[in-house]
C-alpha atoms as a PDB file:
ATOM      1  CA  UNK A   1       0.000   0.000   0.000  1.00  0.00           C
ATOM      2  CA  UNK A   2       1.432   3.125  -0.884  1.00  0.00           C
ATOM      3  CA  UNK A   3      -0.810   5.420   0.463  1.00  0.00           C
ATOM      4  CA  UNK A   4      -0.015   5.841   4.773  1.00  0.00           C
ATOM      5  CA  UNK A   5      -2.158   6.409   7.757  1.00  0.00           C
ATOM      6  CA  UNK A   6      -2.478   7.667  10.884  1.00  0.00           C
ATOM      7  CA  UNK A   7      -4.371   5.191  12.791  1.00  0.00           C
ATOM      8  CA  UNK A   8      -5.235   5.345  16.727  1.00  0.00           C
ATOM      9  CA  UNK A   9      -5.725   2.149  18.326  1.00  0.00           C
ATOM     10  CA  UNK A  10      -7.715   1.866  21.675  1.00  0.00           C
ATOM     11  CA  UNK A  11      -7.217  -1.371  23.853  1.00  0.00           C
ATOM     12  CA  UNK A  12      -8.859  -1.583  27.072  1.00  0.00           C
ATOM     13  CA  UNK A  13      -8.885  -4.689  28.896  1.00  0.00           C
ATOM     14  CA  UNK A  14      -5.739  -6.720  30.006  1.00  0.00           C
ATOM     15  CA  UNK A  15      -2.494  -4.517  30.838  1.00  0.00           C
ATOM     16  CA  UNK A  16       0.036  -5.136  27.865  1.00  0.00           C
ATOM     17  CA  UNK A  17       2.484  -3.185  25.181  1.00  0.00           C
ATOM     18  CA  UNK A  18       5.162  -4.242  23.054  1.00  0.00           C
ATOM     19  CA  UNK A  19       7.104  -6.024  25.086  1.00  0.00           C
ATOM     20  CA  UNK A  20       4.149  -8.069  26.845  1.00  0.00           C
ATOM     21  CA  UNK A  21       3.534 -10.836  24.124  1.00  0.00           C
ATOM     22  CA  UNK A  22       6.680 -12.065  24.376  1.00  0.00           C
ATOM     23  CA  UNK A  23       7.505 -12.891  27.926  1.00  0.00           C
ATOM     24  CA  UNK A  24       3.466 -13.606  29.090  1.00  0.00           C
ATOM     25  CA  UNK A  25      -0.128 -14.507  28.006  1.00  0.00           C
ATOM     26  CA  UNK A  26      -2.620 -12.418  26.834  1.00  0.00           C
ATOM     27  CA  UNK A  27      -6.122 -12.267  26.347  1.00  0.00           C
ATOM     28  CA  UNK A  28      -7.759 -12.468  22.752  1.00  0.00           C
ATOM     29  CA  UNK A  29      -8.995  -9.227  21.835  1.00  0.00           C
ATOM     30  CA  UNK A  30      -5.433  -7.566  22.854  1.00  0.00           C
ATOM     31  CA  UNK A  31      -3.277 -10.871  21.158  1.00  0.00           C
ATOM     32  CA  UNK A  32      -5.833  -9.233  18.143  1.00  0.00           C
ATOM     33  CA  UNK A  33      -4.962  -5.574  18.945  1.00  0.00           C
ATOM     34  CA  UNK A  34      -1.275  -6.115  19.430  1.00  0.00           C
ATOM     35  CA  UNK A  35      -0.778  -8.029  16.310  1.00  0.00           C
ATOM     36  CA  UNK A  36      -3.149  -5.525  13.738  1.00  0.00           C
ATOM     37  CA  UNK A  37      -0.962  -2.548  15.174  1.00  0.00           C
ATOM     38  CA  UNK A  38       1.945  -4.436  14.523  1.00  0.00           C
ATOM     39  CA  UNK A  39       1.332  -5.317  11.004  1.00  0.00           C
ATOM     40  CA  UNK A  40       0.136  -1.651  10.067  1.00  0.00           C
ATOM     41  CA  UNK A  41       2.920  -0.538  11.537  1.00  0.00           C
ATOM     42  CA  UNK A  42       4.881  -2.990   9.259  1.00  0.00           C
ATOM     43  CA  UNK A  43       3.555  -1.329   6.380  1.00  0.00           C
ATOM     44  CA  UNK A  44       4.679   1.620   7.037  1.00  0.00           C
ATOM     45  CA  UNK A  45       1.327   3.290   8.790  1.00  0.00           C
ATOM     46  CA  UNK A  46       1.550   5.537  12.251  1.00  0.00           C
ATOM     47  CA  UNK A  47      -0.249   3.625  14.829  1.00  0.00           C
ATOM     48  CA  UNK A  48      -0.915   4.985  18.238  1.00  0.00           C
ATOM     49  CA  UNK A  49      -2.151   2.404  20.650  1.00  0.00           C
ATOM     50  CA  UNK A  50      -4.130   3.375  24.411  1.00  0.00           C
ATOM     51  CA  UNK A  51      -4.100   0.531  26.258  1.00  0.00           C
ATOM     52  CA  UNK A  52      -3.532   0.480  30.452  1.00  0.00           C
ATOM     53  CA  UNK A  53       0.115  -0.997  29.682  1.00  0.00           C
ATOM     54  CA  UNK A  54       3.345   0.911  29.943  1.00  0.00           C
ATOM     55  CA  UNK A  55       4.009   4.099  27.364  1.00  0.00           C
ATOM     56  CA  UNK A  56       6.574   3.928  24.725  1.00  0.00           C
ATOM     57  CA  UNK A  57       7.876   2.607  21.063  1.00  0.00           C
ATOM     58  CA  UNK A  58       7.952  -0.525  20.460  1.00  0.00           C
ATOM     59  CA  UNK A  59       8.282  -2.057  16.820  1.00  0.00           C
ATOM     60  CA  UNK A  60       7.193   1.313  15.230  1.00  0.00           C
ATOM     61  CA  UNK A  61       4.430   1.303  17.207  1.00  0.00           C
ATOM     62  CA  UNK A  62       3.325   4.228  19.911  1.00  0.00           C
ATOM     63  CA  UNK A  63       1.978   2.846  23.080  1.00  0.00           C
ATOM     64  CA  UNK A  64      -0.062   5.370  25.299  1.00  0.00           C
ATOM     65  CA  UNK A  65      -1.826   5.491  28.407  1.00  0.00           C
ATOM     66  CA  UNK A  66      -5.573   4.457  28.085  1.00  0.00           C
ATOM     67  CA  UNK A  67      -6.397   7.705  29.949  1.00  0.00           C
ATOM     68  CA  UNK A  68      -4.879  10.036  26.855  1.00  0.00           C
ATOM     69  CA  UNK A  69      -7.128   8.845  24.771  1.00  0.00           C
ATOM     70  CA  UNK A  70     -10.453  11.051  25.030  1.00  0.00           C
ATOM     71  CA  UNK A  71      -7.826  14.243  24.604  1.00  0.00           C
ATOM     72  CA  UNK A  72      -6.215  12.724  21.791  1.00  0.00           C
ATOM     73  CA  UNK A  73      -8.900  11.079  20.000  1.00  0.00           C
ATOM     74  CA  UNK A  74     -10.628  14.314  20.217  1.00  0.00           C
ATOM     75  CA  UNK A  75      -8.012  16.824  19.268  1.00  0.00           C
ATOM     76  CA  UNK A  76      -5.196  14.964  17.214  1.00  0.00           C
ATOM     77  CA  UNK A  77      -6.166  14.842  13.259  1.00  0.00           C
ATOM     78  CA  UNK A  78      -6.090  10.865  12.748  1.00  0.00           C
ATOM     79  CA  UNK A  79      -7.714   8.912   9.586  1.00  0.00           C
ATOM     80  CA  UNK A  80      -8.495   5.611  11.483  1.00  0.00           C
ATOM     81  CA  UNK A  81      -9.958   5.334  14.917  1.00  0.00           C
ATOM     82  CA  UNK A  82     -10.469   1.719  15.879  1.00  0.00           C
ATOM     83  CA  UNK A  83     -12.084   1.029  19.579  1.00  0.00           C
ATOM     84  CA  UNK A  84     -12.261  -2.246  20.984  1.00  0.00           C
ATOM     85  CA  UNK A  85     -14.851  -3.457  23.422  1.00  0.00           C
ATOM     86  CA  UNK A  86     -15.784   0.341  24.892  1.00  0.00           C
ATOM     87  CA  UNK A  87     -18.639   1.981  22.703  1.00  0.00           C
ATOM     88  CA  UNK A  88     -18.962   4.721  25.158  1.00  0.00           C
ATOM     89  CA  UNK A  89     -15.132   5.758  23.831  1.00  0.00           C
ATOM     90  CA  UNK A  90     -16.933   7.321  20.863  1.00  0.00           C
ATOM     91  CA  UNK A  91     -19.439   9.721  23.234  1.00  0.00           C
ATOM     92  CA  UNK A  92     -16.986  12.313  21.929  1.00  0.00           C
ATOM     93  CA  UNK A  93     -16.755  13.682  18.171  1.00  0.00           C
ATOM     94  CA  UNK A  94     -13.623  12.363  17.435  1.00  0.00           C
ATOM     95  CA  UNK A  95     -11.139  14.088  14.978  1.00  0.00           C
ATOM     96  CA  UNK A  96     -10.758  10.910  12.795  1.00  0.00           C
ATOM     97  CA  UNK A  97     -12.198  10.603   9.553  1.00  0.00           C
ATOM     98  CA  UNK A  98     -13.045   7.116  10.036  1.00  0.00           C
ATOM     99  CA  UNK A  99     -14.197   5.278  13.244  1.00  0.00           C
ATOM    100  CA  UNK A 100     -14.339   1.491  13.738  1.00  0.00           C
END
């Protein structure tokens, strides 16, 4: 794909971030969050993921607290917004073009 996005991730649930997967189990829905971000970010796409891990970059991916994300989903310009599990995350007009 040649055309790249800026997609924000949201992951609420089990604590986890880059490093997470490889020394511990994890629930399904973040295994499936971790491994989507991973691949976009593969492919060249900025991903920021919220989950209630630790901050930081890991595999070209940006980890953030699960508490930035109302401030950043609502005033960082993103294409993609993808929520897992929390409707309610959406209460907000979002400044993403598209939400899933």
């Amino acid at each position: 794909m040649s055309h790249k996005v800026d997609i924000a991730m949201v992951v609420p649930g089990l604590p986890f971030d880059g490093t997470t997967i490889k020394t511990k189990s994890l629930g399904g829905s973040e295994t499936a969050g971790y491994y989507m971000a991973l691949e976009l970010a593969r492919r060249g796409h900025r991903v920021t993921m919220f989950t209630n891990g630790q901050p930081g970059m890991y595999d070209g991916v940006c980890y953030q607290p699960l508490s930035a994300w109302q401030q950043y989903g609502t005033m960082h310009p993103h294409d993609i917004a993808i929520v897992q599990r929390v409707p309610e995350l959406f209460s907000h007009r979002l400044n993403s073009k598209l939400n899933i």
